[in-house]
C-alpha atoms as a PDB file:
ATOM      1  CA  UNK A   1      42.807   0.121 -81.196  1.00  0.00           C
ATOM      2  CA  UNK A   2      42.418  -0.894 -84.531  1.00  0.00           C
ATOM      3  CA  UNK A   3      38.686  -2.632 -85.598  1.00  0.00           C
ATOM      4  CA  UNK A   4      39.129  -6.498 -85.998  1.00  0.00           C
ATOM      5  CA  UNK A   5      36.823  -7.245 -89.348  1.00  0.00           C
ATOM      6  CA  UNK A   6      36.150 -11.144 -89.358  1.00  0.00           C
ATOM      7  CA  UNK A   7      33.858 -10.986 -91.774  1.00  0.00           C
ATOM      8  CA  UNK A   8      34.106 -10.599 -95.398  1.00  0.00           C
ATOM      9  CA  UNK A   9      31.044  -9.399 -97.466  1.00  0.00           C
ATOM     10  CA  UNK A  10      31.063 -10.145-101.369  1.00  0.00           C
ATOM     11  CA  UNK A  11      29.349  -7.308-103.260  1.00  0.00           C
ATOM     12  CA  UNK A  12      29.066  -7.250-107.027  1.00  0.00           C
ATOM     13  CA  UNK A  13      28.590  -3.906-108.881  1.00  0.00           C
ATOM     14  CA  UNK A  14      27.766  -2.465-112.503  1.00  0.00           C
ATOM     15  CA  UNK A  15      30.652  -0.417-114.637  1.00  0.00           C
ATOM     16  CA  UNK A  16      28.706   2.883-113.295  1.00  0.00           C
ATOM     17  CA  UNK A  17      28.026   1.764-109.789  1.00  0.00           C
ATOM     18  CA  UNK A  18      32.074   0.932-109.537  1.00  0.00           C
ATOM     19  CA  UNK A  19      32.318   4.534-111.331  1.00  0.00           C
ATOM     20  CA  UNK A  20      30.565   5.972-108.531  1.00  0.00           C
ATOM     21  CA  UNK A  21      31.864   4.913-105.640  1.00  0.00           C
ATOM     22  CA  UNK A  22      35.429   5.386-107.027  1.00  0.00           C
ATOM     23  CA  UNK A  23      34.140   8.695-107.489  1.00  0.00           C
ATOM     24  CA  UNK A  24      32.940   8.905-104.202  1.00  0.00           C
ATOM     25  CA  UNK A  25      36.645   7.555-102.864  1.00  0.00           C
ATOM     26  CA  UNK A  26      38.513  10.017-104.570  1.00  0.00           C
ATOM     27  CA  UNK A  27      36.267  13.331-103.948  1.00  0.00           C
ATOM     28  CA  UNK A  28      36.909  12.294-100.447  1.00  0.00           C
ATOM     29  CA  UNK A  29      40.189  11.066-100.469  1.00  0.00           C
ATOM     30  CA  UNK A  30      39.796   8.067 -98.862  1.00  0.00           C
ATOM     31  CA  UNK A  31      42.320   5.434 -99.007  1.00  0.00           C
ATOM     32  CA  UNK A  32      41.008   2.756-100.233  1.00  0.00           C
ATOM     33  CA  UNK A  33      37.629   1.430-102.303  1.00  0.00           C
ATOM     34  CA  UNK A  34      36.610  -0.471 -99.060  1.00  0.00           C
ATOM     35  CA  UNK A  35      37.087   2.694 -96.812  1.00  0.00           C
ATOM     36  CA  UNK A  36      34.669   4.181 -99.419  1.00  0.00           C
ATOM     37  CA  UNK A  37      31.954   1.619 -99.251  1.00  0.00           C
ATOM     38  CA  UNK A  38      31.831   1.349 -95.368  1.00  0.00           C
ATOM     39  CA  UNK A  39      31.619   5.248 -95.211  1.00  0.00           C
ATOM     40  CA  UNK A  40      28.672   5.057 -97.822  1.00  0.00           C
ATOM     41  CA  UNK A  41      26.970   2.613 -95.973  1.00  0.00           C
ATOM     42  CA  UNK A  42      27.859   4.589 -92.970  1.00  0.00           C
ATOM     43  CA  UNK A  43      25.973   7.532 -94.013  1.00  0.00           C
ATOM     44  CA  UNK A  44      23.169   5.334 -95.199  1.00  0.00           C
ATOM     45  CA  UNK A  45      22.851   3.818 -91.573  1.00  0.00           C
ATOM     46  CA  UNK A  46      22.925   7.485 -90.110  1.00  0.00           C
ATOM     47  CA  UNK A  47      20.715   8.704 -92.372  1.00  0.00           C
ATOM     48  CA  UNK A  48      18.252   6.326 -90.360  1.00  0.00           C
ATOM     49  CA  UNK A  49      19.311   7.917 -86.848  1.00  0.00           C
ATOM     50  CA  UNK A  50      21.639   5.451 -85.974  1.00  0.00           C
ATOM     51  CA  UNK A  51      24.925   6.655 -84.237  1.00  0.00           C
ATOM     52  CA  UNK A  52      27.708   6.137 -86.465  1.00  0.00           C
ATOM     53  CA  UNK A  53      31.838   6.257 -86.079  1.00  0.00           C
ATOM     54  CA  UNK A  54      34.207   8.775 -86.860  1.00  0.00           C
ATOM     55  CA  UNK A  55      34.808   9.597 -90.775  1.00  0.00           C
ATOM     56  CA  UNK A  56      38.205  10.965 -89.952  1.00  0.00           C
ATOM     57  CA  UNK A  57      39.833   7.734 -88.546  1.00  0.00           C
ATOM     58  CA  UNK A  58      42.227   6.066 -90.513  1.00  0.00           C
ATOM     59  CA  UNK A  59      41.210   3.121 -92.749  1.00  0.00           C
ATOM     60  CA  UNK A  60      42.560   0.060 -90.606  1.00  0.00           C
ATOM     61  CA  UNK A  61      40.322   1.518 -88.111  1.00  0.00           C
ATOM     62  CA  UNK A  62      37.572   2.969 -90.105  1.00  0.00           C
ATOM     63  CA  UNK A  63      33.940   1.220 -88.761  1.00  0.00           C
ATOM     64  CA  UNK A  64      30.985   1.690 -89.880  1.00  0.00           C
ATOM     65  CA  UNK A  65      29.173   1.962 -86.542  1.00  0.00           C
ATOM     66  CA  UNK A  66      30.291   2.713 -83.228  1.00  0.00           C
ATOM     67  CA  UNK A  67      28.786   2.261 -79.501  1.00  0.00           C
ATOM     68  CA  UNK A  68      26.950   5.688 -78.417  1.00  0.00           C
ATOM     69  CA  UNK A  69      29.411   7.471 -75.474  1.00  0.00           C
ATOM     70  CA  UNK A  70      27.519   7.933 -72.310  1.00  0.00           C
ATOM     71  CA  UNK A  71      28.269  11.654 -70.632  1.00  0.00           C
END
């Protein structure tokens, strides 16, 4: 089920910073500039320890964090 994003967050950026996310989007091939910055902020959330979703899911449900599974 696709994620439901209500919220819209207005970010400016620099020529360079633009340049590097773009960069970013492409060496990954992600699909779109967006998909890029949530998977950037992903990894800067999980680089605090904080479960984080699936990089492989397909933009219209890419999230940026994700409920931990119980086993």
């Amino acid at each position: 089920m696709p994620i439901t994003r209500g919220e819209r967050l207005q970010v400016m950026l620099t020529n360079d910073e633009l340049e590097a996310v773009d960069d970013f989007r492409f060496q990954q091939r992600m699909p779109t500039r967006a998909a890029a910055v949530r998977e950037l902020f992903r990894l800067g959330v999980a680089s605090q320890g904080i479960v984080a979703a699936n990089p492989r899911q397909k933009s219209a449900a890419f999230g940026v964090l994700q409920k931990a599974q119980s086993h």
